[in-house]
PDB file of N, CA and C in Angstrom:
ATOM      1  N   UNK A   1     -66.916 -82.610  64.279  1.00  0.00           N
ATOM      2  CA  UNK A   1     -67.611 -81.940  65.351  1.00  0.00           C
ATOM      3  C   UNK A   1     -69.118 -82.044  65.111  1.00  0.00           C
ATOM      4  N   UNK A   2     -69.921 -82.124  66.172  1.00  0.00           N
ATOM      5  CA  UNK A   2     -71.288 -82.027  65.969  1.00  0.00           C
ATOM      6  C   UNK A   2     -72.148 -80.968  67.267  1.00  0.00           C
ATOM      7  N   UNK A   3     -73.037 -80.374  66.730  1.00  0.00           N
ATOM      8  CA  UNK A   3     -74.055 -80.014  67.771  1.00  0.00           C
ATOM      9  C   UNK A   3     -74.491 -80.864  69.190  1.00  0.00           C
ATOM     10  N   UNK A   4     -74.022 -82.172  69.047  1.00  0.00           N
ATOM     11  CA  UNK A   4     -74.630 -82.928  70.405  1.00  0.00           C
ATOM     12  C   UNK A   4     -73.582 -82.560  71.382  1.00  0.00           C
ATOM     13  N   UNK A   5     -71.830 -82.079  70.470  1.00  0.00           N
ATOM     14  CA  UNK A   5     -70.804 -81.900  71.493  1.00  0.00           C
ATOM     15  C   UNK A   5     -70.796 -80.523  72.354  1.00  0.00           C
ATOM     16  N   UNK A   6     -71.724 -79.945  72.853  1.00  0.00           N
ATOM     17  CA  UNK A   6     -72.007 -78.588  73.539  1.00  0.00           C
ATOM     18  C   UNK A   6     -70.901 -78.087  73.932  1.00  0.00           C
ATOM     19  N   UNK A   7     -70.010 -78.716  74.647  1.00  0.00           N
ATOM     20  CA  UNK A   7     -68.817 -77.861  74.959  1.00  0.00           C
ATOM     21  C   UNK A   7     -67.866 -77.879  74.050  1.00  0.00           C
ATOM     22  N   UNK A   8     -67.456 -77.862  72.969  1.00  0.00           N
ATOM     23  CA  UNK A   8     -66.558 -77.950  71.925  1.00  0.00           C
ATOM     24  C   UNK A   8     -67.010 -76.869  70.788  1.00  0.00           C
ATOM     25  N   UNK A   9     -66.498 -76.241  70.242  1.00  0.00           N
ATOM     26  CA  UNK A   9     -66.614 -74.981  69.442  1.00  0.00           C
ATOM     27  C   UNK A   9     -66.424 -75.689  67.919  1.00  0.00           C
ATOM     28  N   UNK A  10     -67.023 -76.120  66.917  1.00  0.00           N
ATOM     29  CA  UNK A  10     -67.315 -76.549  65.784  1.00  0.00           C
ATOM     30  C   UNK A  10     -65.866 -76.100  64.861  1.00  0.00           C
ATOM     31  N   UNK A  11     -66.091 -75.261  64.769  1.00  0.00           N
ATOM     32  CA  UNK A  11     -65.305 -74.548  63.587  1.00  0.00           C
ATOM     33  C   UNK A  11     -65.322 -72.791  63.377  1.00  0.00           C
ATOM     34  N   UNK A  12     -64.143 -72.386  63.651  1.00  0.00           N
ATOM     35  CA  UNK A  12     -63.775 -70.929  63.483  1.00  0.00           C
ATOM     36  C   UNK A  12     -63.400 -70.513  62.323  1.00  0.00           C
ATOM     37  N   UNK A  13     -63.743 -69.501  61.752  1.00  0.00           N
ATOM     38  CA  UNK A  13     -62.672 -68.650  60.244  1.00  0.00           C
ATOM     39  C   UNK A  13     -63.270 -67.507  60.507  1.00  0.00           C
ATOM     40  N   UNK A  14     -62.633 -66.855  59.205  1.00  0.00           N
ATOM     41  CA  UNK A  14     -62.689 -65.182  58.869  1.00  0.00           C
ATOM     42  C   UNK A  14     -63.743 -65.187  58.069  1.00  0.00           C
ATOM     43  N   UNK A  15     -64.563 -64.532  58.274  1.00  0.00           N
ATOM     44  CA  UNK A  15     -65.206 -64.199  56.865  1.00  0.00           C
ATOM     45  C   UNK A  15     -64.358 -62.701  56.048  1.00  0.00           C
ATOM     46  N   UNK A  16     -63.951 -63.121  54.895  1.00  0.00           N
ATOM     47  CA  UNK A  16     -63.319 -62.450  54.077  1.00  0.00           C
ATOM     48  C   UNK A  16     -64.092 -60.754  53.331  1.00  0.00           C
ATOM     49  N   UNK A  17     -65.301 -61.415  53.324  1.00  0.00           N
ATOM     50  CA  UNK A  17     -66.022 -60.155  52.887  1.00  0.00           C
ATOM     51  C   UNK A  17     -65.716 -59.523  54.394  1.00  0.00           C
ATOM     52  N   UNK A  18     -66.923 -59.733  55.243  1.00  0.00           N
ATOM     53  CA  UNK A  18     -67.275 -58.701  56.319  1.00  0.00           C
ATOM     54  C   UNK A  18     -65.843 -58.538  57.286  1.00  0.00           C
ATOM     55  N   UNK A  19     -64.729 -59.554  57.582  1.00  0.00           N
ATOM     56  CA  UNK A  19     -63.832 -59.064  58.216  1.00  0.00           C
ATOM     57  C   UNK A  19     -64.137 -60.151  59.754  1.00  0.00           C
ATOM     58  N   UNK A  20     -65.447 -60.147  59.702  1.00  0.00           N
ATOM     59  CA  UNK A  20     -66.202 -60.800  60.943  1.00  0.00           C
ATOM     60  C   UNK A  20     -65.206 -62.383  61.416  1.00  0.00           C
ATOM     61  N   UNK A  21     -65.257 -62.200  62.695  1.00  0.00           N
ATOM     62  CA  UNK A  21     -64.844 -63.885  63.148  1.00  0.00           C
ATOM     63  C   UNK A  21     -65.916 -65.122  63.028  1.00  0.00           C
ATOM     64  N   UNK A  22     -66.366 -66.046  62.341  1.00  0.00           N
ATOM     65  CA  UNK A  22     -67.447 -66.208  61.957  1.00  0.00           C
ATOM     66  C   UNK A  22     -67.076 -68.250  63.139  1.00  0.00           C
ATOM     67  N   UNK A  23     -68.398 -68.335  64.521  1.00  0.00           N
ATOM     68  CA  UNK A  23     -68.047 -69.528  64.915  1.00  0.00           C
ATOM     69  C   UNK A  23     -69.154 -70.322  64.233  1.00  0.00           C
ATOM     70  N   UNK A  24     -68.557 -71.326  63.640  1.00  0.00           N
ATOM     71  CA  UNK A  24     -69.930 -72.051  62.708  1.00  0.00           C
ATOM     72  C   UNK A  24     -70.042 -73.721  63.939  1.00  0.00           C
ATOM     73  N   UNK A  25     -71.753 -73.719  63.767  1.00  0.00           N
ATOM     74  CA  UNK A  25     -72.383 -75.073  64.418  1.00  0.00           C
ATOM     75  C   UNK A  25     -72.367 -75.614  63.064  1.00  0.00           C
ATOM     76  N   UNK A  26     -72.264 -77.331  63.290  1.00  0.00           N
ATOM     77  CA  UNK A  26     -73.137 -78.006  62.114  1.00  0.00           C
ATOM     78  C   UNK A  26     -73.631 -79.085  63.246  1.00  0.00           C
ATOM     79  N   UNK A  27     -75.017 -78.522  62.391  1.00  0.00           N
ATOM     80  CA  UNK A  27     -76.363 -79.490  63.009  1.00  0.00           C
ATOM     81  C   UNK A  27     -76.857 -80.031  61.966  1.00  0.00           C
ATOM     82  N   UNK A  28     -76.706 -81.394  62.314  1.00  0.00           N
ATOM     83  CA  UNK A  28     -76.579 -82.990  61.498  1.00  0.00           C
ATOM     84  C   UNK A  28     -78.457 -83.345  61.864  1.00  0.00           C
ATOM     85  N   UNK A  29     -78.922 -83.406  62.791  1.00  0.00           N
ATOM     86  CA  UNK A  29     -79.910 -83.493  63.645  1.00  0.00           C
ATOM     87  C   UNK A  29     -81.148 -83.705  63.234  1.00  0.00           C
ATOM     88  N   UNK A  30     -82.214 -84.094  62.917  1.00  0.00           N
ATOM     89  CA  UNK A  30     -83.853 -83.887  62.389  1.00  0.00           C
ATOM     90  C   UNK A  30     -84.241 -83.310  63.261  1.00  0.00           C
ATOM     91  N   UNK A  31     -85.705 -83.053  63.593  1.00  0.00           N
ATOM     92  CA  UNK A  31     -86.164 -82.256  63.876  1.00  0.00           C
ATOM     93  C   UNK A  31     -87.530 -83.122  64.759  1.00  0.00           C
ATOM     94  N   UNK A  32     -87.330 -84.277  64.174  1.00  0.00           N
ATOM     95  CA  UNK A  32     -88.757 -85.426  65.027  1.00  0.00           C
ATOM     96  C   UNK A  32     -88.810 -85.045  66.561  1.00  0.00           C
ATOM     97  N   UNK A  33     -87.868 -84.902  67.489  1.00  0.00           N
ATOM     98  CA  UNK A  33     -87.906 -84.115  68.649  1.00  0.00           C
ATOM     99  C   UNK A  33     -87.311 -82.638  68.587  1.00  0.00           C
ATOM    100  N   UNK A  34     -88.531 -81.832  68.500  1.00  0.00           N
ATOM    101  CA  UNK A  34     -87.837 -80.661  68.087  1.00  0.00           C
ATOM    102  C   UNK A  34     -87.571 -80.040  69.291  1.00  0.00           C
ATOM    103  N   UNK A  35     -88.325 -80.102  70.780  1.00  0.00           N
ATOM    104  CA  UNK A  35     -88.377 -79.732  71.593  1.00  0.00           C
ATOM    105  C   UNK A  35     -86.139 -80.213  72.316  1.00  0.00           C
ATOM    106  N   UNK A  36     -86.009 -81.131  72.295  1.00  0.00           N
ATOM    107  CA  UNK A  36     -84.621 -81.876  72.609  1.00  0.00           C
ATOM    108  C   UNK A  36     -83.768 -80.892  71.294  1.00  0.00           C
ATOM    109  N   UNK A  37     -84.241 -81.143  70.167  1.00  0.00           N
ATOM    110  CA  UNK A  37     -83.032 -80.346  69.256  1.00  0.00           C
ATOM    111  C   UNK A  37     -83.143 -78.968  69.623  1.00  0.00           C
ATOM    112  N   UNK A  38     -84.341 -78.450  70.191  1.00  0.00           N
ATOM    113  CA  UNK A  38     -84.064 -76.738  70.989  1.00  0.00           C
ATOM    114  C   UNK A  38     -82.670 -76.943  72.020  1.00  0.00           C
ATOM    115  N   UNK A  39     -83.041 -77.754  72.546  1.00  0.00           N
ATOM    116  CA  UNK A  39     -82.447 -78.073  73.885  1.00  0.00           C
ATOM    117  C   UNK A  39     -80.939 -77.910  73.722  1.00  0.00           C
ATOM    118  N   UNK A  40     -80.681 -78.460  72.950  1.00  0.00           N
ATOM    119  CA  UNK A  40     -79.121 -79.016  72.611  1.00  0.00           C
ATOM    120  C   UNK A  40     -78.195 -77.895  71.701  1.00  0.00           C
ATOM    121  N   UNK A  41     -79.238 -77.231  70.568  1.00  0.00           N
ATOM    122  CA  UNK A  41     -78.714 -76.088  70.406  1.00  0.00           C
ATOM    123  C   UNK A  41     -78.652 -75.151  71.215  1.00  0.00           C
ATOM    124  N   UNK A  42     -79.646 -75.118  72.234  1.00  0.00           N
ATOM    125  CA  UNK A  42     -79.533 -73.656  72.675  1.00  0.00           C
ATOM    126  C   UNK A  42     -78.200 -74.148  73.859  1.00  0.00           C
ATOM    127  N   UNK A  43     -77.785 -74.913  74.268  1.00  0.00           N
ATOM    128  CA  UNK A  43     -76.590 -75.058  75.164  1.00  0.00           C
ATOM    129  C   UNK A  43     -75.190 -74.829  74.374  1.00  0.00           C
ATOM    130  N   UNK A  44     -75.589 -75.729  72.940  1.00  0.00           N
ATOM    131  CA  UNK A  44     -74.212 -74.975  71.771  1.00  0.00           C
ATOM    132  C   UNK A  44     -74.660 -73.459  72.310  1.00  0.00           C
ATOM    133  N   UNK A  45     -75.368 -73.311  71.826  1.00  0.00           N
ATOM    134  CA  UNK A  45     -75.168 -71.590  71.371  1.00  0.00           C
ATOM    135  C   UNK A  45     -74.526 -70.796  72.623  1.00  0.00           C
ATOM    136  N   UNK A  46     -75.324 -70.963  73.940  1.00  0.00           N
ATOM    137  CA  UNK A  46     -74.865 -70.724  75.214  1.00  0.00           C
ATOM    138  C   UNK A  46     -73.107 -71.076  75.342  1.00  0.00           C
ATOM    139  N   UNK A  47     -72.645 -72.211  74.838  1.00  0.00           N
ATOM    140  CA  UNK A  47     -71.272 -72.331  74.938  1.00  0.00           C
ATOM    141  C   UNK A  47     -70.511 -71.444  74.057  1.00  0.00           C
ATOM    142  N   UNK A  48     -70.545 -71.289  72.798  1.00  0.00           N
ATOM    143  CA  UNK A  48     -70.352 -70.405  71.569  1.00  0.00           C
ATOM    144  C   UNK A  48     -70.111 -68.767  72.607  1.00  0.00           C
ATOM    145  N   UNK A  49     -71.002 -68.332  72.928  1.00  0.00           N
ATOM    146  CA  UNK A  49     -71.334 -67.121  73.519  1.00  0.00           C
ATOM    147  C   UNK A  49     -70.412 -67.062  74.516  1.00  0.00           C
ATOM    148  N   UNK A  50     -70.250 -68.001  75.684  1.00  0.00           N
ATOM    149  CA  UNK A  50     -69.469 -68.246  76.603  1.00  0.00           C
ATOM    150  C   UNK A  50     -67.768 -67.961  75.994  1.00  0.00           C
ATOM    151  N   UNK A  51     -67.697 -68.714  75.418  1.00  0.00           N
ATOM    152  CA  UNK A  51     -66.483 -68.655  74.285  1.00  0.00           C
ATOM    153  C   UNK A  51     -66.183 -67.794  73.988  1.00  0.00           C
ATOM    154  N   UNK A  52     -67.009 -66.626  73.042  1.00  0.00           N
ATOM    155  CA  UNK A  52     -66.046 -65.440  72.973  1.00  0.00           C
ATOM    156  C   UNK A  52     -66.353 -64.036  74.069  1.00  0.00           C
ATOM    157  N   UNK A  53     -67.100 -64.430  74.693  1.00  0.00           N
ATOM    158  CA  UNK A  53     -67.338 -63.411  76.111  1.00  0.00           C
ATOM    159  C   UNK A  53     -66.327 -63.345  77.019  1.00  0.00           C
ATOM    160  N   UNK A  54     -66.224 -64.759  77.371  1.00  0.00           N
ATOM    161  CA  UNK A  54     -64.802 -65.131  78.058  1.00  0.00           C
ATOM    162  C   UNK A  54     -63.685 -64.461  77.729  1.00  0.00           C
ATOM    163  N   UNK A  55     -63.231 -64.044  76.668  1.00  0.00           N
ATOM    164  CA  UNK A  55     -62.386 -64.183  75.903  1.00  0.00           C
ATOM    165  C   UNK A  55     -61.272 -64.758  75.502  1.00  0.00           C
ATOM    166  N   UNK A  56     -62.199 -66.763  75.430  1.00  0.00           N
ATOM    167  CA  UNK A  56     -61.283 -67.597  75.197  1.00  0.00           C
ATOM    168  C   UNK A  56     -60.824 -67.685  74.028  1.00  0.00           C
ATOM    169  N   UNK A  57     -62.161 -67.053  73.293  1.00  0.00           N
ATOM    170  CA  UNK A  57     -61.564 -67.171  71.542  1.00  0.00           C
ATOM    171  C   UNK A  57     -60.051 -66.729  71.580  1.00  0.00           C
ATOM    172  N   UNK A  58     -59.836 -65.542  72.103  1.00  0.00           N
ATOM    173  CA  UNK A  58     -58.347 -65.241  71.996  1.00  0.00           C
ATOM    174  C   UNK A  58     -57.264 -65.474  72.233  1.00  0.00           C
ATOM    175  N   UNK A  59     -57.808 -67.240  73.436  1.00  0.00           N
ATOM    176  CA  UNK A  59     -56.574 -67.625  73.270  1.00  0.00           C
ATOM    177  C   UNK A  59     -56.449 -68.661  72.357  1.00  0.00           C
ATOM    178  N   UNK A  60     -57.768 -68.972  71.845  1.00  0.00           N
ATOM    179  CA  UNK A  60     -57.835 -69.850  70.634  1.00  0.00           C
ATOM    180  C   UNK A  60     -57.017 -69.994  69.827  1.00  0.00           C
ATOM    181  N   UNK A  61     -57.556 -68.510  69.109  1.00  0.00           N
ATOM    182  CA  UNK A  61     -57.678 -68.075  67.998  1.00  0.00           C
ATOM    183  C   UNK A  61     -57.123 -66.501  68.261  1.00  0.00           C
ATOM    184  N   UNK A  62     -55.692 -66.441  68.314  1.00  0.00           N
ATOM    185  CA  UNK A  62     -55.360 -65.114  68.276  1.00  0.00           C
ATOM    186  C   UNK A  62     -56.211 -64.204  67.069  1.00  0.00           C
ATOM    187  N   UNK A  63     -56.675 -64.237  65.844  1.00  0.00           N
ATOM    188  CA  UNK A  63     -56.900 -63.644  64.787  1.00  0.00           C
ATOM    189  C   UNK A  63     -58.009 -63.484  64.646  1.00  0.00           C
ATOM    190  N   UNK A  64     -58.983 -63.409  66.197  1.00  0.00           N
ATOM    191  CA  UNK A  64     -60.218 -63.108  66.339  1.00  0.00           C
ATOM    192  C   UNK A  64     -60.048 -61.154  66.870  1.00  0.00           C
ATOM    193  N   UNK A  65     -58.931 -61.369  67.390  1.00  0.00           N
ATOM    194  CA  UNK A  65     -58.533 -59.484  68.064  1.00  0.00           C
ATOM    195  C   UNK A  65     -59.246 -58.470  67.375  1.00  0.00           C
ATOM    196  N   UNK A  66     -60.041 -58.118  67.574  1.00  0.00           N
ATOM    197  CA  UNK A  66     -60.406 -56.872  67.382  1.00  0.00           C
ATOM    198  C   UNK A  66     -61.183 -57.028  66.010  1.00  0.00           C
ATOM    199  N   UNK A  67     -62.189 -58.121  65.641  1.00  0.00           N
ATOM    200  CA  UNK A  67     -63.140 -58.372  65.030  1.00  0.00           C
ATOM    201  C   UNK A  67     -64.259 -58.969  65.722  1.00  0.00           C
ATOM    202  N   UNK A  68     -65.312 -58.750  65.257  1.00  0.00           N
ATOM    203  CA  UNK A  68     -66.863 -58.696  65.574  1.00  0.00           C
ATOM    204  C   UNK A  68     -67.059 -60.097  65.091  1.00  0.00           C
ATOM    205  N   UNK A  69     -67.739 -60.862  66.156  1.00  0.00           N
ATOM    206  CA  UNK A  69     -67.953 -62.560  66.248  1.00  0.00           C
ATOM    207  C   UNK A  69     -69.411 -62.402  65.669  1.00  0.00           C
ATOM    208  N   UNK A  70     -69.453 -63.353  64.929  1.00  0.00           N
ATOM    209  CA  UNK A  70     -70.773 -63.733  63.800  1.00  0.00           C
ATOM    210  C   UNK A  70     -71.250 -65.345  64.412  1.00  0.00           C
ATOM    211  N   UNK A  71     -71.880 -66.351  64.854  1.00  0.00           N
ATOM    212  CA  UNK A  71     -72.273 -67.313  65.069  1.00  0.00           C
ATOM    213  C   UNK A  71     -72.881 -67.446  63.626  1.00  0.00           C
ATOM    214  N   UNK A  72     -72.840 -68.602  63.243  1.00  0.00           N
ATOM    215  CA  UNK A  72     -73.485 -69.174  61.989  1.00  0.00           C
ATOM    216  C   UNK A  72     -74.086 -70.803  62.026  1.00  0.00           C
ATOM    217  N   UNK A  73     -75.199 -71.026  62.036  1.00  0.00           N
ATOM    218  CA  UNK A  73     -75.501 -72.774  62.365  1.00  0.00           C
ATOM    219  C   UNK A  73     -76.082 -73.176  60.929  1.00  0.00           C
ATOM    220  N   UNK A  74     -75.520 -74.529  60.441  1.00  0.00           N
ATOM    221  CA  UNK A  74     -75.572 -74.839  59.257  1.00  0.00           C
ATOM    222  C   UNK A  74     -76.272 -75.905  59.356  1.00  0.00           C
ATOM    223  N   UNK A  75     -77.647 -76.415  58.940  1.00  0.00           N
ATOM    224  CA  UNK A  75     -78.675 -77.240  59.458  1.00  0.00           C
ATOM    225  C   UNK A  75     -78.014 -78.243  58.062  1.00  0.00           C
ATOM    226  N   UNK A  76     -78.640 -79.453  58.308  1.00  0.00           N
ATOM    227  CA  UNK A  76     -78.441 -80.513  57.301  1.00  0.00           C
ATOM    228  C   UNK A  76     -80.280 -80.468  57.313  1.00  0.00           C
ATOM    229  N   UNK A  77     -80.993 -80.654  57.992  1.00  0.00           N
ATOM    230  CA  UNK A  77     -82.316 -80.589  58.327  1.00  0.00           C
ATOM    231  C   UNK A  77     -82.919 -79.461  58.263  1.00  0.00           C
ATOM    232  N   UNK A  78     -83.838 -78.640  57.391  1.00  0.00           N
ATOM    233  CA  UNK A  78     -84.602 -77.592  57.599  1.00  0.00           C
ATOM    234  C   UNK A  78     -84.950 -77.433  59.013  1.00  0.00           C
ATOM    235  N   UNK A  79     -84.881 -76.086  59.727  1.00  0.00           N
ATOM    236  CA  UNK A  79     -85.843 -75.920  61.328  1.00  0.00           C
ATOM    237  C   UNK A  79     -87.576 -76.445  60.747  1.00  0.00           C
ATOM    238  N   UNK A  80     -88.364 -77.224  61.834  1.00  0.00           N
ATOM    239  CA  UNK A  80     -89.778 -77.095  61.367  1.00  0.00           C
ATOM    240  C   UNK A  80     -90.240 -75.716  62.085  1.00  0.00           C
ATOM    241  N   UNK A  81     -91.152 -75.455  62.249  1.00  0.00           N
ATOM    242  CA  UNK A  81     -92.088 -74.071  62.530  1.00  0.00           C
ATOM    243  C   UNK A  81     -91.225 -73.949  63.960  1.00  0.00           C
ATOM    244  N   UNK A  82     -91.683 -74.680  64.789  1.00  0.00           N
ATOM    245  CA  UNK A  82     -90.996 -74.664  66.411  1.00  0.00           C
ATOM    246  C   UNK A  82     -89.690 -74.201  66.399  1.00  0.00           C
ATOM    247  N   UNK A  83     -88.566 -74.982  65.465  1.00  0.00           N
ATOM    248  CA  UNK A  83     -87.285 -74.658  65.289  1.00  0.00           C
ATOM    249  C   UNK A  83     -86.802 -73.269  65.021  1.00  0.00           C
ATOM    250  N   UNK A  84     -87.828 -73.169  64.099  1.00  0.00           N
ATOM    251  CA  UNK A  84     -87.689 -71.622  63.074  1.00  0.00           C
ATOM    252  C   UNK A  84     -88.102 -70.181  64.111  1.00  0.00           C
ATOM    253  N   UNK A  85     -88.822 -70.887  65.466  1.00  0.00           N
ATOM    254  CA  UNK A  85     -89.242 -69.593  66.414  1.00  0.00           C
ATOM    255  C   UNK A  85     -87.894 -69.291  66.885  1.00  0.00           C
ATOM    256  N   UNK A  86     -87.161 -70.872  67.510  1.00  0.00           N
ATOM    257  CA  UNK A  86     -86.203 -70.769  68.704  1.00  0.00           C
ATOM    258  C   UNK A  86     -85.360 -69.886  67.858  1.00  0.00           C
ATOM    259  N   UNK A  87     -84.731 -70.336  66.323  1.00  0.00           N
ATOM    260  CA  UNK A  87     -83.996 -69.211  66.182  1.00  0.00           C
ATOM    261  C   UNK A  87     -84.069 -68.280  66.068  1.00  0.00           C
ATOM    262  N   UNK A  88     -85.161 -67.494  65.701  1.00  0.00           N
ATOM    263  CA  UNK A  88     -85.399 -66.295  66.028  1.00  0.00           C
ATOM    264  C   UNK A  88     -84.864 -65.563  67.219  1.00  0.00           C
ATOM    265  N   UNK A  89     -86.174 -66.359  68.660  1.00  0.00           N
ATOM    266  CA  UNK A  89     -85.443 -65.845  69.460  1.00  0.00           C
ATOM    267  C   UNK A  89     -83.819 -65.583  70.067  1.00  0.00           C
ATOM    268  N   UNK A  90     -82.968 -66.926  69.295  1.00  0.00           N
ATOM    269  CA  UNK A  90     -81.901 -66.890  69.919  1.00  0.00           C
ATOM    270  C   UNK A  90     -80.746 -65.320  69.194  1.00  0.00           C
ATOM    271  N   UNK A  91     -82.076 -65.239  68.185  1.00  0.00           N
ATOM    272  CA  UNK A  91     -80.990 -64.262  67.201  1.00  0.00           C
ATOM    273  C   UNK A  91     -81.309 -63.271  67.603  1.00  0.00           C
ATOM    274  N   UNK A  92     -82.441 -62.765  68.598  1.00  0.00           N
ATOM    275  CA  UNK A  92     -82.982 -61.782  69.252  1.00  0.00           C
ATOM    276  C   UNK A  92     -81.746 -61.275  70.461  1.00  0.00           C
ATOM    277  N   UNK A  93     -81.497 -62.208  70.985  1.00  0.00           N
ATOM    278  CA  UNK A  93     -80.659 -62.613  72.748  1.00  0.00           C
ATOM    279  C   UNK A  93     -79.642 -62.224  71.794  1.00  0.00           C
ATOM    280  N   UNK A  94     -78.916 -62.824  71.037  1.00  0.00           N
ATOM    281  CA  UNK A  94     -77.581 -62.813  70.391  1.00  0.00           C
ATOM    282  C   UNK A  94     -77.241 -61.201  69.874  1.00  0.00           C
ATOM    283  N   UNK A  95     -78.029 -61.019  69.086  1.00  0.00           N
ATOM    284  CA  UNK A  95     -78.215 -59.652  68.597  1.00  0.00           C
ATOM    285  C   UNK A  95     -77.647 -58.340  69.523  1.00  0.00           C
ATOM    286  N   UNK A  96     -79.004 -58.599  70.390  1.00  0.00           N
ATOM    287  CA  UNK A  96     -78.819 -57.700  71.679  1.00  0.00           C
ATOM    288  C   UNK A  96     -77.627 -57.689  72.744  1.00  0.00           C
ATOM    289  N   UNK A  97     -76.786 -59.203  72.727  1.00  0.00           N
ATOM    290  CA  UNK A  97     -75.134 -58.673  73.366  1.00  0.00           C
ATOM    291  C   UNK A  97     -74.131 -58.683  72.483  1.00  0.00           C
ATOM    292  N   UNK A  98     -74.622 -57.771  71.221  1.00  0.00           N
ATOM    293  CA  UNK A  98     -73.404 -57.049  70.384  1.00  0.00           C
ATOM    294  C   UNK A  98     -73.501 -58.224  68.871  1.00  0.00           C
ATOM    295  N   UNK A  99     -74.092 -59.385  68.862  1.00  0.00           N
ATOM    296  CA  UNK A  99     -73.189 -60.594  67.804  1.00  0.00           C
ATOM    297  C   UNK A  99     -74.356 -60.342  66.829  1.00  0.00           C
ATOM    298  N   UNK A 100     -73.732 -61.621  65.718  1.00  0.00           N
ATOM    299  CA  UNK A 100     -74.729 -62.060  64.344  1.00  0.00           C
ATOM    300  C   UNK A 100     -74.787 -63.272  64.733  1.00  0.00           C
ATOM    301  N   UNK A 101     -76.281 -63.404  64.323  1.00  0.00           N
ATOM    302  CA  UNK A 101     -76.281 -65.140  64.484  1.00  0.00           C
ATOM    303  C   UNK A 101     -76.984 -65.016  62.472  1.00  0.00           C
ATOM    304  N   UNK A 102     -76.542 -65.955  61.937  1.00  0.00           N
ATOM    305  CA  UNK A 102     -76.918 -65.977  60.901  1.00  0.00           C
ATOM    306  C   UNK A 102     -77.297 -67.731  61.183  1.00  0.00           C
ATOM    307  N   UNK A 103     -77.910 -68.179  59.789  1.00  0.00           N
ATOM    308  CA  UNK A 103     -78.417 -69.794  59.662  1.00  0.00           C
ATOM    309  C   UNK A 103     -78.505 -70.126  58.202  1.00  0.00           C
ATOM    310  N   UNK A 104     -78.424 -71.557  58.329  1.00  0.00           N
ATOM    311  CA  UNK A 104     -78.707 -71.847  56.744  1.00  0.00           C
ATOM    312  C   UNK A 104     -78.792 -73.117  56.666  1.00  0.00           C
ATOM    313  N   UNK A 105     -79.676 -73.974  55.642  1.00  0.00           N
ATOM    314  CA  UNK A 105     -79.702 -75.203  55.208  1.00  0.00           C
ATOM    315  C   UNK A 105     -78.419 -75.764  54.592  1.00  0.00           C
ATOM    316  N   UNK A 106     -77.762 -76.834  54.416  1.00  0.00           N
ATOM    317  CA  UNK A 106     -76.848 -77.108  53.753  1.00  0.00           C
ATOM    318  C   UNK A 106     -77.504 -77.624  52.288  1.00  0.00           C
ATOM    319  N   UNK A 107     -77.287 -77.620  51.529  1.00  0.00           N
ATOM    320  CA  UNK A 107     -77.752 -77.853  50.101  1.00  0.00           C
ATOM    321  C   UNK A 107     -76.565 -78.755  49.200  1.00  0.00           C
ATOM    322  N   UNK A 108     -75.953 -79.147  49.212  1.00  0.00           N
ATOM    323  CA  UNK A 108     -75.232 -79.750  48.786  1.00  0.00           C
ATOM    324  C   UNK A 108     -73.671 -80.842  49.243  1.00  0.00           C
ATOM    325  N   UNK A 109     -73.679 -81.682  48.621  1.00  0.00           N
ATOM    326  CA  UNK A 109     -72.434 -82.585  48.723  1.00  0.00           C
ATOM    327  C   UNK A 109     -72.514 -83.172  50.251  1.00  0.00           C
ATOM    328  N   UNK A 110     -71.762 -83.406  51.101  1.00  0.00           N
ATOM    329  CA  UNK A 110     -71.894 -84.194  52.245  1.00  0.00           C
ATOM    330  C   UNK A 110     -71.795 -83.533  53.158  1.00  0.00           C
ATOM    331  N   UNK A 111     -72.186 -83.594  53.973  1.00  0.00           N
ATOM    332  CA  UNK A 111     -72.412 -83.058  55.230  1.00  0.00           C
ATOM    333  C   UNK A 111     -72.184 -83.832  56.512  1.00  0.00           C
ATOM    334  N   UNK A 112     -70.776 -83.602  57.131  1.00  0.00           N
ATOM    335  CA  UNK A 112     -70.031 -84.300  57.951  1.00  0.00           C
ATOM    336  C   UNK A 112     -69.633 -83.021  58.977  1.00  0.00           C
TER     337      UNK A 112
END
């Protein structure tokens, strides 16, 4: 799965600590057009959101019922400054209709 596929949901699990339904992006992507890599995440993210608002996750993923959805995007590429606003804001929007958006660099082994 990749971030360019907007309508396709990456990858679902539990997070074991928090209990949380956790939908993870992986963004493969640089950042040389950062304005286009806004672009493309923010339609993932918009689909993600769509996804469990709908409440398609549940027909997904029965074992989302009655746990709190976490979004998580796993960069292979650091955000540059521009990148690092959008998520903010998106974690602002996200925040505010109930979710977690968390983020992170990948640091190791391959990234597929």
């Amino acid at each position: 799965m990749s971030v360019e596929q907007t309508d396709v949901v990456d990858i679902l699990s539990i997070d074991r600590e928090t209990g949380h339904v956790v939908l993870t992006i992986s963004d493969h992507l640089d950042w040389s057009d950062s304005v286009e890599h806004q672009t493309i995440l923010q339609k993932k993210l918009n689909r993600y959101l769509a996804f469990v608002e709908s409440g398609e996750i549940l027909e997904q993923y029965p074992d989302a019922k009655d746990r709190p959805a976490a979004f998580r995007v796993v960069f292979q590429v650091p955000p540059d400054e521009s990148g690092r606003a959008f998520i903010a804001k998106a974690r602002a929007v996200i925040e505010s209709a109930g979710f977690t958006l968390r983020d992170e660099v990948f640091t190791g082994g391959h990234f597929n």
